[in-house]
N, C-alpha and C. Protein backbone atom coordinates (compact mmCIF):
# COMPACT_ATOMS: atom_id res chain seq x y z
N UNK A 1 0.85 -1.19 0.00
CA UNK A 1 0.00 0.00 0.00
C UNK A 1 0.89 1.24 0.00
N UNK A 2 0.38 1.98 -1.07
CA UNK A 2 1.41 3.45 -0.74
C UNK A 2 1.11 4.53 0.35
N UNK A 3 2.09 5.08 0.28
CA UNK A 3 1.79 5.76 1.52
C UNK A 3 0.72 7.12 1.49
N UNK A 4 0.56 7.68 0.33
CA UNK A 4 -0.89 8.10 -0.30
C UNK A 4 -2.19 7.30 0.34
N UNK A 5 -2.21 5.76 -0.19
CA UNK A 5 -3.20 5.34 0.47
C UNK A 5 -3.54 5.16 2.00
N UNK A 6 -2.03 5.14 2.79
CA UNK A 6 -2.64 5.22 4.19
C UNK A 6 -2.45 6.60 5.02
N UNK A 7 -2.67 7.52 4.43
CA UNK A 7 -2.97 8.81 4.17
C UNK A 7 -4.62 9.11 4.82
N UNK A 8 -5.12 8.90 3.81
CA UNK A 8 -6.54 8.39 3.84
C UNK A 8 -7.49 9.93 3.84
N UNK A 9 -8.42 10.16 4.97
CA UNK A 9 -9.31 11.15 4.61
C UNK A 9 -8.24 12.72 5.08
N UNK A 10 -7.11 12.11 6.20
CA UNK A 10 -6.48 13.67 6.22
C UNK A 10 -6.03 13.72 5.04
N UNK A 11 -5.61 12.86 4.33
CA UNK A 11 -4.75 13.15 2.63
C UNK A 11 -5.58 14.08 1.43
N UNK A 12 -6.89 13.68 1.93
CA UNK A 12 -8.15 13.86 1.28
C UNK A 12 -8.39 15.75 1.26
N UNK A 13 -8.15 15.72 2.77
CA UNK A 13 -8.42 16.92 2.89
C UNK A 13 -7.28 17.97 2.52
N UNK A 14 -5.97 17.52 2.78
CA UNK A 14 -4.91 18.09 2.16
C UNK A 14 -4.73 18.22 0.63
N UNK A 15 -5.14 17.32 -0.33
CA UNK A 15 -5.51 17.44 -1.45
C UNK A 15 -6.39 18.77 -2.04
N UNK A 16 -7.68 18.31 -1.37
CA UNK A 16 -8.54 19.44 -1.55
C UNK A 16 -8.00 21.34 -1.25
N UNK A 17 -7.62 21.11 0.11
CA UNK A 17 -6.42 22.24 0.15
C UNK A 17 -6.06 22.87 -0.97
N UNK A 18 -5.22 21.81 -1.35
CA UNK A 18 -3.89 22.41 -2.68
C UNK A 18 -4.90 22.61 -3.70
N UNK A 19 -5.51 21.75 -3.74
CA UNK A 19 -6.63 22.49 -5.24
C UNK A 19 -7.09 23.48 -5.37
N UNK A 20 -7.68 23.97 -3.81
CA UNK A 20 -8.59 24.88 -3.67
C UNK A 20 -7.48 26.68 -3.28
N UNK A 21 -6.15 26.11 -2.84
CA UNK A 21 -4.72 27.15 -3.15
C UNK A 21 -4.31 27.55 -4.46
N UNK A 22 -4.68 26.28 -5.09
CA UNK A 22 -4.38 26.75 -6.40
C UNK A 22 -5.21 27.48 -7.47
N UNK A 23 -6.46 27.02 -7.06
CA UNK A 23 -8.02 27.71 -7.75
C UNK A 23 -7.63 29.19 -7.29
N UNK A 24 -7.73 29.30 -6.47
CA UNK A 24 -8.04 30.70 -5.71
C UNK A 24 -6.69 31.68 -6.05
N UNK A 25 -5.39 31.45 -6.03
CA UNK A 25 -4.17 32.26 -6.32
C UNK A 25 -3.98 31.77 -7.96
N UNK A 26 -4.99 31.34 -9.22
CA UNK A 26 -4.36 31.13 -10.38
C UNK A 26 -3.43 30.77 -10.62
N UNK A 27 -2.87 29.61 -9.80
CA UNK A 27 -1.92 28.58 -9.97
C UNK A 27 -1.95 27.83 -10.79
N UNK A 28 -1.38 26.53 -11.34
CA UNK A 28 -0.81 25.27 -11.68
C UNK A 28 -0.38 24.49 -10.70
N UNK A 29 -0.87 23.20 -10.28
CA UNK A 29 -0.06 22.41 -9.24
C UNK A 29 1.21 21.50 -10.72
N UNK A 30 1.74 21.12 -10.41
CA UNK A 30 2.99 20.43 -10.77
C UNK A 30 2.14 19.44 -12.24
N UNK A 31 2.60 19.90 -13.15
CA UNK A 31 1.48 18.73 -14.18
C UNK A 31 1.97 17.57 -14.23
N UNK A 32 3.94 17.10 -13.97
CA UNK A 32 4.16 15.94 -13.88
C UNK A 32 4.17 15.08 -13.21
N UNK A 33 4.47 15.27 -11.99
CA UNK A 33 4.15 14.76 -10.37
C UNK A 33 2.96 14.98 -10.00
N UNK A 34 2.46 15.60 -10.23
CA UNK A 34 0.89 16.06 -9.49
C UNK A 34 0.95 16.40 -7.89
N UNK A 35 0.59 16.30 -7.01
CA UNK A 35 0.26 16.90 -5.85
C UNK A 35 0.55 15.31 -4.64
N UNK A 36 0.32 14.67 -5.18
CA UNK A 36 0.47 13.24 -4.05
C UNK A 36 1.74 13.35 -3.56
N UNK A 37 3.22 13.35 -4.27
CA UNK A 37 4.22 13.28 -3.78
C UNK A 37 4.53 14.90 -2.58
N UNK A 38 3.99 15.39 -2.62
CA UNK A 38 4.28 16.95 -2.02
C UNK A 38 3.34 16.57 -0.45
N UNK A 39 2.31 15.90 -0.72
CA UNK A 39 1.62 15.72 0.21
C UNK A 39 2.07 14.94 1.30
N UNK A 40 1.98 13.47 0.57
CA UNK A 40 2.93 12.87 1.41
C UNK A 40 4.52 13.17 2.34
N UNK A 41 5.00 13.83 1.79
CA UNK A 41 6.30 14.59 2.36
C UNK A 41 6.19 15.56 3.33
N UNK A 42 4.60 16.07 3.10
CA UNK A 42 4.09 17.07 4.31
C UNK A 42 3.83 16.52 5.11
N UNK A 43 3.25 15.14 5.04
CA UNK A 43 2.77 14.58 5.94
C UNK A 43 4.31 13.80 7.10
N UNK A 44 5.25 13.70 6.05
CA UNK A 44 6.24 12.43 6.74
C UNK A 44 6.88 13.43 7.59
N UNK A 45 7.06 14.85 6.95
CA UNK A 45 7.96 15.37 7.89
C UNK A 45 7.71 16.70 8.69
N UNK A 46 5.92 16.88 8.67
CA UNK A 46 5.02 17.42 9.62
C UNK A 46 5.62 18.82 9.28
N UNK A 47 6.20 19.74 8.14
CA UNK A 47 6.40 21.02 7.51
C UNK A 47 6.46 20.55 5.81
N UNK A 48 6.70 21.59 5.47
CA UNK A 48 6.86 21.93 3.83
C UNK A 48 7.79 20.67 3.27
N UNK A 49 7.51 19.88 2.96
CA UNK A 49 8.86 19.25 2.64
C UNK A 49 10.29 19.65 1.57
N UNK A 50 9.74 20.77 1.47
CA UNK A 50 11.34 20.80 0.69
C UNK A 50 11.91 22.35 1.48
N UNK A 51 11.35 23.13 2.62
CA UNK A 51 11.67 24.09 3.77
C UNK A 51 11.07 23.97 4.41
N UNK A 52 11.86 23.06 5.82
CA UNK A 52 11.29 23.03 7.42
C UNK A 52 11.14 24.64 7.91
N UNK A 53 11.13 25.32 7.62
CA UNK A 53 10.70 26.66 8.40
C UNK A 53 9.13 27.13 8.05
N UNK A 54 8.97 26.38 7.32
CA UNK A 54 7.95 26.66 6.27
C UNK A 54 6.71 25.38 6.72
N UNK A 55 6.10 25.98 8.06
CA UNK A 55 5.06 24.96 8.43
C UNK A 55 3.52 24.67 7.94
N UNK A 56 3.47 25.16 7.02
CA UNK A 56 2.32 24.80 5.98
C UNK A 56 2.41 24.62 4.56
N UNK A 57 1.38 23.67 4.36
CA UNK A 57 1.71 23.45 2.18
C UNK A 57 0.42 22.75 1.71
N UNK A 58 0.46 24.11 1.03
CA UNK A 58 0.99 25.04 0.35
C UNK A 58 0.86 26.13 1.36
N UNK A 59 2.11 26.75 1.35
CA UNK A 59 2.96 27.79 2.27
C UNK A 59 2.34 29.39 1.29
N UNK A 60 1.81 29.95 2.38
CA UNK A 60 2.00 31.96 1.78
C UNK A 60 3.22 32.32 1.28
N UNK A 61 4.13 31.78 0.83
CA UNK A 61 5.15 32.17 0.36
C UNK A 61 5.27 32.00 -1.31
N UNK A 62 4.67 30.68 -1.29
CA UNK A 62 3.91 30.29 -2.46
C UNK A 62 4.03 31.19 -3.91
N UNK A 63 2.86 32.01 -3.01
CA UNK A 63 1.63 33.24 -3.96
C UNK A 63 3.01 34.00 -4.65
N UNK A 64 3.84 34.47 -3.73
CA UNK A 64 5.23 35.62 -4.41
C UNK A 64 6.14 34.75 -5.69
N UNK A 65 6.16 33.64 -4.83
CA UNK A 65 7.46 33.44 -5.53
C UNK A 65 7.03 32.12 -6.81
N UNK A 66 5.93 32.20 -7.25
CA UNK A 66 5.10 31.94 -8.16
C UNK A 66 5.29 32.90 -8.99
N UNK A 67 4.85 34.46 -8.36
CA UNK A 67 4.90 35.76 -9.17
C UNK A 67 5.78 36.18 -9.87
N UNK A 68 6.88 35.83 -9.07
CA UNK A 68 9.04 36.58 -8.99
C UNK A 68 9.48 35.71 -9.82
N UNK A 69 9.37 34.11 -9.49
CA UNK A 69 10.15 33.16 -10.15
C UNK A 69 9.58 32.66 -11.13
N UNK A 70 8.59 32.02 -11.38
CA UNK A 70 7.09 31.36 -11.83
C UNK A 70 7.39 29.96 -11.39
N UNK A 71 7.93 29.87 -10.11
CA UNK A 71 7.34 28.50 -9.30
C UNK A 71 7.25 28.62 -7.61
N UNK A 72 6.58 27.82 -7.01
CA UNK A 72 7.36 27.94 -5.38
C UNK A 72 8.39 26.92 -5.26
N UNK A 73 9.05 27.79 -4.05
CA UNK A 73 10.61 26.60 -3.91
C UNK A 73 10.16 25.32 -4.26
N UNK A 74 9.01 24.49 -3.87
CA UNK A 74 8.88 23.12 -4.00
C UNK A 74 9.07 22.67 -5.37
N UNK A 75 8.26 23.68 -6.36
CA UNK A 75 8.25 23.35 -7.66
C UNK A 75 6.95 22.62 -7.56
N UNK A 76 5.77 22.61 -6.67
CA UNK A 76 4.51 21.99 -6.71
C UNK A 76 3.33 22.93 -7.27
N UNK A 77 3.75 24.38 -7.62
CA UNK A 77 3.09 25.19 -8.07
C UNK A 77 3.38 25.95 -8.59
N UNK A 78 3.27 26.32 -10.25
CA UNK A 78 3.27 26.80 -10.91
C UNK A 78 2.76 28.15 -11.21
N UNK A 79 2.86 29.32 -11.88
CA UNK A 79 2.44 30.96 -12.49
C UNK A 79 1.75 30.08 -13.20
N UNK A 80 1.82 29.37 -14.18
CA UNK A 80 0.98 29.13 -15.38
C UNK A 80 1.40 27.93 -16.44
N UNK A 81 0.75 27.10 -16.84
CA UNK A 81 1.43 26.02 -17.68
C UNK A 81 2.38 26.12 -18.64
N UNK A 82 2.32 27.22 -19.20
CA UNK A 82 3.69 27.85 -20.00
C UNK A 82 4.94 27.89 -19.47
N UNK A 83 5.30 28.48 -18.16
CA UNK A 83 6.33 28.70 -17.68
C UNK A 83 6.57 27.58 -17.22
N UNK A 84 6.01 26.55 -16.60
CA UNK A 84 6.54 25.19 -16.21
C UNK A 84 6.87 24.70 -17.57
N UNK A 85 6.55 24.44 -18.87
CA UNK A 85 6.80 23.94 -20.23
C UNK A 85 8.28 24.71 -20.32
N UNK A 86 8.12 26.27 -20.28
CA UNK A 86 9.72 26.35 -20.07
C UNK A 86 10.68 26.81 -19.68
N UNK A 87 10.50 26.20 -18.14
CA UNK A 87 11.19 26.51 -17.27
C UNK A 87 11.63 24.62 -16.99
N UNK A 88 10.56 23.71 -16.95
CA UNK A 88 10.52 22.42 -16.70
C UNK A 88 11.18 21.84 -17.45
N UNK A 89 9.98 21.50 -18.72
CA UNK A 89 10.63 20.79 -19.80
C UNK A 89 11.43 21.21 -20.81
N UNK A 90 11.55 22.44 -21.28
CA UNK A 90 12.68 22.86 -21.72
C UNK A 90 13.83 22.58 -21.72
N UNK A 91 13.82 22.63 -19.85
CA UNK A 91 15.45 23.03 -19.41
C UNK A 91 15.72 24.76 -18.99
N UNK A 92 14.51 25.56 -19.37
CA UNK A 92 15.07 27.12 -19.21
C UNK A 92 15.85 27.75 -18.18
């Protein structure tokens, strides 16, 4: 069983979260990974998983550096599907 599945309804609700972070600030969550791996990592290591200072995720820090960079540090959220095409797959 993955660890997604024993996750279960808090995963559920953390999901919904990020959707509803990303609806609302005109985001992109990650189109190749999708959102499960980010979750799970929130979950294993109880902060942001890719900045422990950073005790929520999707983190308010997010929204800027979406704006500045066109991703957040995690790389779980995107400015817009363009800039992940090339910034991601490019290589940019």
């Amino acid at each position: 069983m993955s660890k997604s599945k024993k996750i279960g309804v808090k995963g559920n609700k953390k999901r919904r979260e990020v959707l509803d972070f990303a609806r609302d600030n005109n985001l992109v969550i990650h189109p190749g990974v999708g959102y499960d791996y980010y979750i799970d990592g929130f979950y294993m290591f109880g902060h942001c998983p890719c900045d422990k200072s950073r005790l929520t995720c999707p983190c308010p820090e997010a929204i800027e550096e979406c704006k500045s960079i066109g991703h957040c540090k995690c790389r779980l959220l995107w400015r817009d599907l363009d800039t992940y095409k090339e910034m991601y797959v490019k290589g940019g």
